[in-house]
C-alpha atoms as a PDB file:
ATOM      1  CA  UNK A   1     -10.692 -17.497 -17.134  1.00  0.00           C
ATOM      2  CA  UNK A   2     -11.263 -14.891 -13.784  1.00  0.00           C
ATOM      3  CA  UNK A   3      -8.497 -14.018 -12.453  1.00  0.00           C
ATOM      4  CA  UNK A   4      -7.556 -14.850  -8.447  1.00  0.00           C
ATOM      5  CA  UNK A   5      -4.577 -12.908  -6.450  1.00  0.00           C
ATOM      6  CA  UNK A   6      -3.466 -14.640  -3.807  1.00  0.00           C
ATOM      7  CA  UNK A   7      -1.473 -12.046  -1.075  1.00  0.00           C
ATOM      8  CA  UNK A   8      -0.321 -14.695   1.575  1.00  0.00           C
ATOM      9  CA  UNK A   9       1.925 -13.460   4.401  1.00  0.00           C
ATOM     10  CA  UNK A  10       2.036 -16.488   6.425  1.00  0.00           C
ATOM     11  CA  UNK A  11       4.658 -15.908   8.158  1.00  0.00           C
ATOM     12  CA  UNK A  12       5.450 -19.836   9.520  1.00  0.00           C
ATOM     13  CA  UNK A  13       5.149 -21.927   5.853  1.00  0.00           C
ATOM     14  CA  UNK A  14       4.205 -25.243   6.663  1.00  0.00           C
ATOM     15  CA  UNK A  15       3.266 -24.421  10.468  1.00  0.00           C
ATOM     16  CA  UNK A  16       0.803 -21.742   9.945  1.00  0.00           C
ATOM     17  CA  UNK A  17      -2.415 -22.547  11.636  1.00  0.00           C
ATOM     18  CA  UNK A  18      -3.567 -19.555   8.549  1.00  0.00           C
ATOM     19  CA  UNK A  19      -2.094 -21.211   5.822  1.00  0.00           C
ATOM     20  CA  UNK A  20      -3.891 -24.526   7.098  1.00  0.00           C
ATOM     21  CA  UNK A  21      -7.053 -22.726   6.203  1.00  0.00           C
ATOM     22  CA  UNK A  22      -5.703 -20.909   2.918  1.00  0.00           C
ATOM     23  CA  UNK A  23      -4.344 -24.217   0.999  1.00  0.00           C
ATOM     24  CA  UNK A  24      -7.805 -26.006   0.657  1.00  0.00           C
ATOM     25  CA  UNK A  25      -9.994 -22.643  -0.362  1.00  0.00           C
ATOM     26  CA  UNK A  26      -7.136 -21.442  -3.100  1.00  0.00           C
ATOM     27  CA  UNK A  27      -7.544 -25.694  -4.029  1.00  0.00           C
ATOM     28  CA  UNK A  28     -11.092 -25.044  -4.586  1.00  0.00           C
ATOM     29  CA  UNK A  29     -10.876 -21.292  -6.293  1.00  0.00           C
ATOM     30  CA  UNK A  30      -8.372 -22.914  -8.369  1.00  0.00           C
ATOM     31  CA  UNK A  31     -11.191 -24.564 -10.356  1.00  0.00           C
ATOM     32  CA  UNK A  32     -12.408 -21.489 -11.430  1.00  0.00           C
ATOM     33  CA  UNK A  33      -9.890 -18.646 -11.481  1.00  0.00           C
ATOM     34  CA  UNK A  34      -6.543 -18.695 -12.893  1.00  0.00           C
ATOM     35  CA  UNK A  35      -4.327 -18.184  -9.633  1.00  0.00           C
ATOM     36  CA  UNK A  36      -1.521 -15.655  -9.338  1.00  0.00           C
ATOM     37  CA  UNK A  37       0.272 -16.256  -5.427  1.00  0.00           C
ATOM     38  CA  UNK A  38       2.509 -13.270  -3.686  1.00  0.00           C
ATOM     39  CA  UNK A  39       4.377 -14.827  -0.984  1.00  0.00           C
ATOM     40  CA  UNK A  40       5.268 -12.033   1.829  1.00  0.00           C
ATOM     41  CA  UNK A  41       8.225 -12.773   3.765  1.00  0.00           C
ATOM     42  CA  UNK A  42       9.129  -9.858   5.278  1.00  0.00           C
ATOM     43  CA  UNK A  43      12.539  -8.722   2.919  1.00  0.00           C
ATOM     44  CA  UNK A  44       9.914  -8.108  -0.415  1.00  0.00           C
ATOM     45  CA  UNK A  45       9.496  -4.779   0.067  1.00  0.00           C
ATOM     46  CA  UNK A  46      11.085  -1.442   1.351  1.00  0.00           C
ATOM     47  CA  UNK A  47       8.659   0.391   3.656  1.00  0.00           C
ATOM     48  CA  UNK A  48       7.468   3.946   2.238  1.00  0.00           C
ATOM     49  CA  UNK A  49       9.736   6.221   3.596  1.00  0.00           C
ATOM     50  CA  UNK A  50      11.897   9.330   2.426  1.00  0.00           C
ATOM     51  CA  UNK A  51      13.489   7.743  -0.311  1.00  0.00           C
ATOM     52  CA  UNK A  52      10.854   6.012  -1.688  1.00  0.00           C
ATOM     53  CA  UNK A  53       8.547   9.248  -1.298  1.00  0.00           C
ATOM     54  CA  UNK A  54      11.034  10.969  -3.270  1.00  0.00           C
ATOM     55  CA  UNK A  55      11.538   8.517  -5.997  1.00  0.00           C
ATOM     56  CA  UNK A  56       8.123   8.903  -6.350  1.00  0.00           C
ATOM     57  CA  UNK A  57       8.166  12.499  -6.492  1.00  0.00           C
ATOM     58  CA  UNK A  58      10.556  12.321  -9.079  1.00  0.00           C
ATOM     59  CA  UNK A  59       8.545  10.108 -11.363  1.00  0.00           C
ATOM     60  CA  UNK A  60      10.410   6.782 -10.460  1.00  0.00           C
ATOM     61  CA  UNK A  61       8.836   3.414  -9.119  1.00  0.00           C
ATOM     62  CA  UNK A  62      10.301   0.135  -9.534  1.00  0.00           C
ATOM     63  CA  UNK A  63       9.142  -1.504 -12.504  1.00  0.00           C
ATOM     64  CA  UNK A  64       8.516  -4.996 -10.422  1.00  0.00           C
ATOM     65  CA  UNK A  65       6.211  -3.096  -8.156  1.00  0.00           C
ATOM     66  CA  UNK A  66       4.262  -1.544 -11.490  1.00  0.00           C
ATOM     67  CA  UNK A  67       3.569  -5.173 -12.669  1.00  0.00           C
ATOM     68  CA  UNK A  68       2.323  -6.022  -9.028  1.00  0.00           C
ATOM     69  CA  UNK A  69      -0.123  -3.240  -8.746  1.00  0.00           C
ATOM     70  CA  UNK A  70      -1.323  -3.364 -12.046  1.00  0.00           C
ATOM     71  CA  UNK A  71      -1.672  -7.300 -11.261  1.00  0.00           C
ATOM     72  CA  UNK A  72      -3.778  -6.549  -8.416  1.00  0.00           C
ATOM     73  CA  UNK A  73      -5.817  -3.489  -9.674  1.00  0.00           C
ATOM     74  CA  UNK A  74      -6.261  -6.489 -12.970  1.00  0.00           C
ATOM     75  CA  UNK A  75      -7.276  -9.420 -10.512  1.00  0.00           C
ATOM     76  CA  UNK A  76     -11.656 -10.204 -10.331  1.00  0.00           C
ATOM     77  CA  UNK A  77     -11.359 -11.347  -6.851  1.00  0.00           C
ATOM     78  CA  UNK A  78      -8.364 -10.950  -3.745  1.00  0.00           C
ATOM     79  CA  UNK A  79      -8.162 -13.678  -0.831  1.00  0.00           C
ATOM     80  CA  UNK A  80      -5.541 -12.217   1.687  1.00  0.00           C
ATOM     81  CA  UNK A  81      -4.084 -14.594   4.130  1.00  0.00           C
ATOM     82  CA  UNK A  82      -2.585 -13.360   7.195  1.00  0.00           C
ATOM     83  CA  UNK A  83      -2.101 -14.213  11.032  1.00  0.00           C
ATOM     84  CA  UNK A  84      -3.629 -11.640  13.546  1.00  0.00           C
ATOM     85  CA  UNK A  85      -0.300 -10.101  15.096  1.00  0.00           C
ATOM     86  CA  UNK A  86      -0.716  -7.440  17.580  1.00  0.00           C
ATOM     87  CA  UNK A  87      -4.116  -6.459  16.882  1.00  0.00           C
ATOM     88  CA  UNK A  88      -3.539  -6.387  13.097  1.00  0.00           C
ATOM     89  CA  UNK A  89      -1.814  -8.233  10.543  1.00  0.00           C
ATOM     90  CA  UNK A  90       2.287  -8.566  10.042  1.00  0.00           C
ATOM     91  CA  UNK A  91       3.943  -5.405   9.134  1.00  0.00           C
ATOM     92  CA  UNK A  92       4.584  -6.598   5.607  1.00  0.00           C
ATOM     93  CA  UNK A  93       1.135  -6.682   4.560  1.00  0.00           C
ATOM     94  CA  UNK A  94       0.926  -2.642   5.483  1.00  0.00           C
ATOM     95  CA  UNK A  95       4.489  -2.243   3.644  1.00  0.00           C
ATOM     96  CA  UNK A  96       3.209  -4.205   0.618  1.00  0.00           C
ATOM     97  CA  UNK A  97      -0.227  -2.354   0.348  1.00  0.00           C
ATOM     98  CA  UNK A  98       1.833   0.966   0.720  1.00  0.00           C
ATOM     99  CA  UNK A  99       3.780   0.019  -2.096  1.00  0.00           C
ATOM    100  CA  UNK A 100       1.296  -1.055  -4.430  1.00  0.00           C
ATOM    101  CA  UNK A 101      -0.745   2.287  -3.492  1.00  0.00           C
ATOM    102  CA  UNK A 102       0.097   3.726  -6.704  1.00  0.00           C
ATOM    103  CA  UNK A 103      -1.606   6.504  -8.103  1.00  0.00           C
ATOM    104  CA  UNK A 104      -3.408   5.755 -11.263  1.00  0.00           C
ATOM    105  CA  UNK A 105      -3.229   2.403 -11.354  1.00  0.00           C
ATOM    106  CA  UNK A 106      -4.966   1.598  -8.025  1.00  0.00           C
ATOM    107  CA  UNK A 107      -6.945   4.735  -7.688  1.00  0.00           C
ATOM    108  CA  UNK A 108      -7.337   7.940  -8.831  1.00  0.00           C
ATOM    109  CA  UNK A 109      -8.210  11.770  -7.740  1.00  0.00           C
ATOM    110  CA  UNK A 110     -10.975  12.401  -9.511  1.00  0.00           C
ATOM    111  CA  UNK A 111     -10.897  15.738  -8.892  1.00  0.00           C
ATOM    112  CA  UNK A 112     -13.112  16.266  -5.395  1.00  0.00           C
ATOM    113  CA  UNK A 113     -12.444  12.737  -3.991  1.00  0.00           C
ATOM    114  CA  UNK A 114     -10.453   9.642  -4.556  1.00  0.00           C
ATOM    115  CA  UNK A 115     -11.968   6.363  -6.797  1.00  0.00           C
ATOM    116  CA  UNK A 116     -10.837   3.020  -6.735  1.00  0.00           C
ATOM    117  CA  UNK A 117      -8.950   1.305 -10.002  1.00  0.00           C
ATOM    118  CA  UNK A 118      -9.535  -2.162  -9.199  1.00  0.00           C
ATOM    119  CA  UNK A 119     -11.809  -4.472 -10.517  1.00  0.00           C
ATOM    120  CA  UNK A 120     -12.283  -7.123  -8.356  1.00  0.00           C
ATOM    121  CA  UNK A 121     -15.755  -7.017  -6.298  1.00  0.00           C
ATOM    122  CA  UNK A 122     -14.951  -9.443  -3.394  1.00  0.00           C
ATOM    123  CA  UNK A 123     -12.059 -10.089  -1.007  1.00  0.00           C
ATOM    124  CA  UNK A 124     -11.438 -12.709   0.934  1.00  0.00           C
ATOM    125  CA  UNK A 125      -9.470 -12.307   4.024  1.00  0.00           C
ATOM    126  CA  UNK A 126      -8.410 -15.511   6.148  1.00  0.00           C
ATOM    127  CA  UNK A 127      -6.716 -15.174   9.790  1.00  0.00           C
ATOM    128  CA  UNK A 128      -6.027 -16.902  12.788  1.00  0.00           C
ATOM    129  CA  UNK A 129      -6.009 -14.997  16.064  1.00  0.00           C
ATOM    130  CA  UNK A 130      -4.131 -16.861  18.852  1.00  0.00           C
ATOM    131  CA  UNK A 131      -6.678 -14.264  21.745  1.00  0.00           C
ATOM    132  CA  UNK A 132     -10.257 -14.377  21.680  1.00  0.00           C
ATOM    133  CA  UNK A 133     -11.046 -11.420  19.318  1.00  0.00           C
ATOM    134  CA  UNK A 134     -13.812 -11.373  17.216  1.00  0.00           C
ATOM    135  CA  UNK A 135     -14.114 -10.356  13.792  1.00  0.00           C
ATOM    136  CA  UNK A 136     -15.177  -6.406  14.720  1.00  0.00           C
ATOM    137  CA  UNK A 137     -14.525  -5.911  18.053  1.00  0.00           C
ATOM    138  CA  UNK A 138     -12.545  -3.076  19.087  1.00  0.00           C
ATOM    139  CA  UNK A 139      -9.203  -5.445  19.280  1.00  0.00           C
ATOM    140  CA  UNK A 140      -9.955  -6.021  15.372  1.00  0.00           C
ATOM    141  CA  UNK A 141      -8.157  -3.627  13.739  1.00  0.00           C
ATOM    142  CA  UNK A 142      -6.968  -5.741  10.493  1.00  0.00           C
ATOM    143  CA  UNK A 143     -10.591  -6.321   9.429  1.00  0.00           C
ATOM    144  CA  UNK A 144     -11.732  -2.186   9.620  1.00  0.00           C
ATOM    145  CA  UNK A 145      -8.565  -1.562   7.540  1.00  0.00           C
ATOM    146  CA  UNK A 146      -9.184  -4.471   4.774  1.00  0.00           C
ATOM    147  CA  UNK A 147     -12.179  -2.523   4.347  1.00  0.00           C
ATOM    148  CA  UNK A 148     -10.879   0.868   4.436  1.00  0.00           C
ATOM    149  CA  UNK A 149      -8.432  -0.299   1.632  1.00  0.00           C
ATOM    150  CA  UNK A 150     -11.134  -1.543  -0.118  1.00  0.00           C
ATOM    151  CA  UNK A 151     -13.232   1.527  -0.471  1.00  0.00           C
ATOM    152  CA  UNK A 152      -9.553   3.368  -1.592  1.00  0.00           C
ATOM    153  CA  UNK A 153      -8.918   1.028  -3.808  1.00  0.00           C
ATOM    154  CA  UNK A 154     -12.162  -0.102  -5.180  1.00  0.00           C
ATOM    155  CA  UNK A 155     -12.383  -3.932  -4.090  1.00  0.00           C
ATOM    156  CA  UNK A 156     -15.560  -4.563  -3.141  1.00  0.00           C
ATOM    157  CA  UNK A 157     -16.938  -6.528  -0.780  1.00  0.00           C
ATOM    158  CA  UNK A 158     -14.397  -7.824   1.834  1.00  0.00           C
ATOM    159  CA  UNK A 159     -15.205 -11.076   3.923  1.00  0.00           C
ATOM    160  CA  UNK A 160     -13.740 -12.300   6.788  1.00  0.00           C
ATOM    161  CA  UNK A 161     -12.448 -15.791   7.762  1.00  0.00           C
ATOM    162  CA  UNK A 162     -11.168 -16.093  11.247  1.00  0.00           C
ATOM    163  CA  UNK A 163     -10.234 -19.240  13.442  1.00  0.00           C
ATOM    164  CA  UNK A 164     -10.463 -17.614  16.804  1.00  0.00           C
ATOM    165  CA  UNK A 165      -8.435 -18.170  20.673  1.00  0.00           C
ATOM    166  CA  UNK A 166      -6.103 -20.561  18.984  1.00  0.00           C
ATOM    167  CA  UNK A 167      -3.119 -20.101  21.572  1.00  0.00           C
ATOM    168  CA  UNK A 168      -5.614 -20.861  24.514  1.00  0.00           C
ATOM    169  CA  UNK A 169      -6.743 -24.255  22.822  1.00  0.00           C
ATOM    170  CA  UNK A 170      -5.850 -27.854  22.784  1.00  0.00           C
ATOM    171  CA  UNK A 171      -4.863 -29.182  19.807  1.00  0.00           C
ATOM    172  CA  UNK A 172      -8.169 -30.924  19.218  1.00  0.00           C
ATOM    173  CA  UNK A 173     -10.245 -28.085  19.700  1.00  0.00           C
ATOM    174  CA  UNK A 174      -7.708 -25.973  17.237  1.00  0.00           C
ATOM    175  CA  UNK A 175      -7.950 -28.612  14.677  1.00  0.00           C
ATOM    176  CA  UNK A 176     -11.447 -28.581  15.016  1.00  0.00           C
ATOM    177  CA  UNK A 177     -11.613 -24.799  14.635  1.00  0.00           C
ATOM    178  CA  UNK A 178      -9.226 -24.850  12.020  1.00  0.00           C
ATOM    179  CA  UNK A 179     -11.838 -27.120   9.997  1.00  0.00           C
ATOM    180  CA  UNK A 180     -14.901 -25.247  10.820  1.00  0.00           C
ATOM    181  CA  UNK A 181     -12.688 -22.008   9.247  1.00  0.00           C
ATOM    182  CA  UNK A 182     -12.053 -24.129   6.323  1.00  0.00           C
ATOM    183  CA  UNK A 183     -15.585 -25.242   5.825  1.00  0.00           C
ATOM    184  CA  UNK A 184     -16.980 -21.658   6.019  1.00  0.00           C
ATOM    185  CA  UNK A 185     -14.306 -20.718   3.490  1.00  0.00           C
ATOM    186  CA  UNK A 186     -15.529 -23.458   1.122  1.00  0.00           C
ATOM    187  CA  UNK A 187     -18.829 -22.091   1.489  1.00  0.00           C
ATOM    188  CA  UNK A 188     -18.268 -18.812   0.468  1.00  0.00           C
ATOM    189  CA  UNK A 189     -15.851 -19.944  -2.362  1.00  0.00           C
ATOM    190  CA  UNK A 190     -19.396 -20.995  -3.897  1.00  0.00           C
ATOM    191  CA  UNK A 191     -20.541 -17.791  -5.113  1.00  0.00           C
ATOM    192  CA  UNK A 192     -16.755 -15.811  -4.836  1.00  0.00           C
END
């Protein structure tokens, strides 16, 4: 069986508007792929500073974060779920990436350029944004750097699922934008 990695950093567990959206496409993926789920809460990883740098430079990374990399440099397809925070993503999706950035397992230098290690060829990447920003406008900036990592890291395709002006709707309307998220989701689960 394919395998699915599942990087959720929703951030408010059972009241995420994002993870609303999340639980019914990973239901349906979940026929197909064989599921692996990284919760993100914020105290999972160090950020990438001086004394990880020089571990690194010394040869040393936490074995844990080996496993992980190699888990997601292994995986056929990514979803990412994350809520839009100011005009991104939460910072532990950025100190998570940075720690599974490993060279050689992720990507390589091939000698005049860098070349992704990882197999899968589509990503999936759900969100919520509270504003009305649109998937690519200049406010975006979590969607240009899904697909900047991809092209690092070799992921393929990356596809965007976004429930949109949530914090300026009524309940109704968010539900109902919640399911139209969730039905586009389904859709493209079909050929993920």
């Amino acid at each position: 069986m394919k395998k699915l990695m599942v990087i959720d950093a929703c951030m408010r567990d059972e009241a995420s508007r994002t993870r609303r959206i999340l639980g019914p496409i990973v239901a349906e993926l979940g026929k197909r792929y064989e599921i692996e789920t990284v919760r993100l809460d914020g105290e999972d990883y160090q950020s990438v500073g001086r004394k990880v740098l020089a571990e690194r430079s010394g040869g040393y990374v936490a074995e844990e974060t080996v496993a992980m990399a190699r888990k997601i440099a292994d995986a056929d397809r990514i979803v990412i779920a994350a809520p839009f925070w100011d005009m991104s993503f939460p910072a532990i999706i950025k100190v998570f990436i940075e720690n599974m950035s490993l060279f050689n397992i992720t990507f390589r230098d091939n000698g005049t350029d860098f070349e992704g290690l990882c197999r899968s060829e589509k990503v999936l990447y759900i969100t919520t944004r509270g504003m009305n920003v649109h998937t690519g406008d200049a406010l975006d900036a979590a969607t240009p750097y899904m697909k900047a990592l991809s092209t690092l890291w070799g992921w393929g395709e990356v596809i965007t699922v976004a429930a949109e002006n949530l914090d300026y709707s009524t309940p109704e309307e968010i539900d109902r934008k919640i399911e139209a998220a969730i039905a586009e989701g389904l859709e493209i689960c079909k050929n993920f």
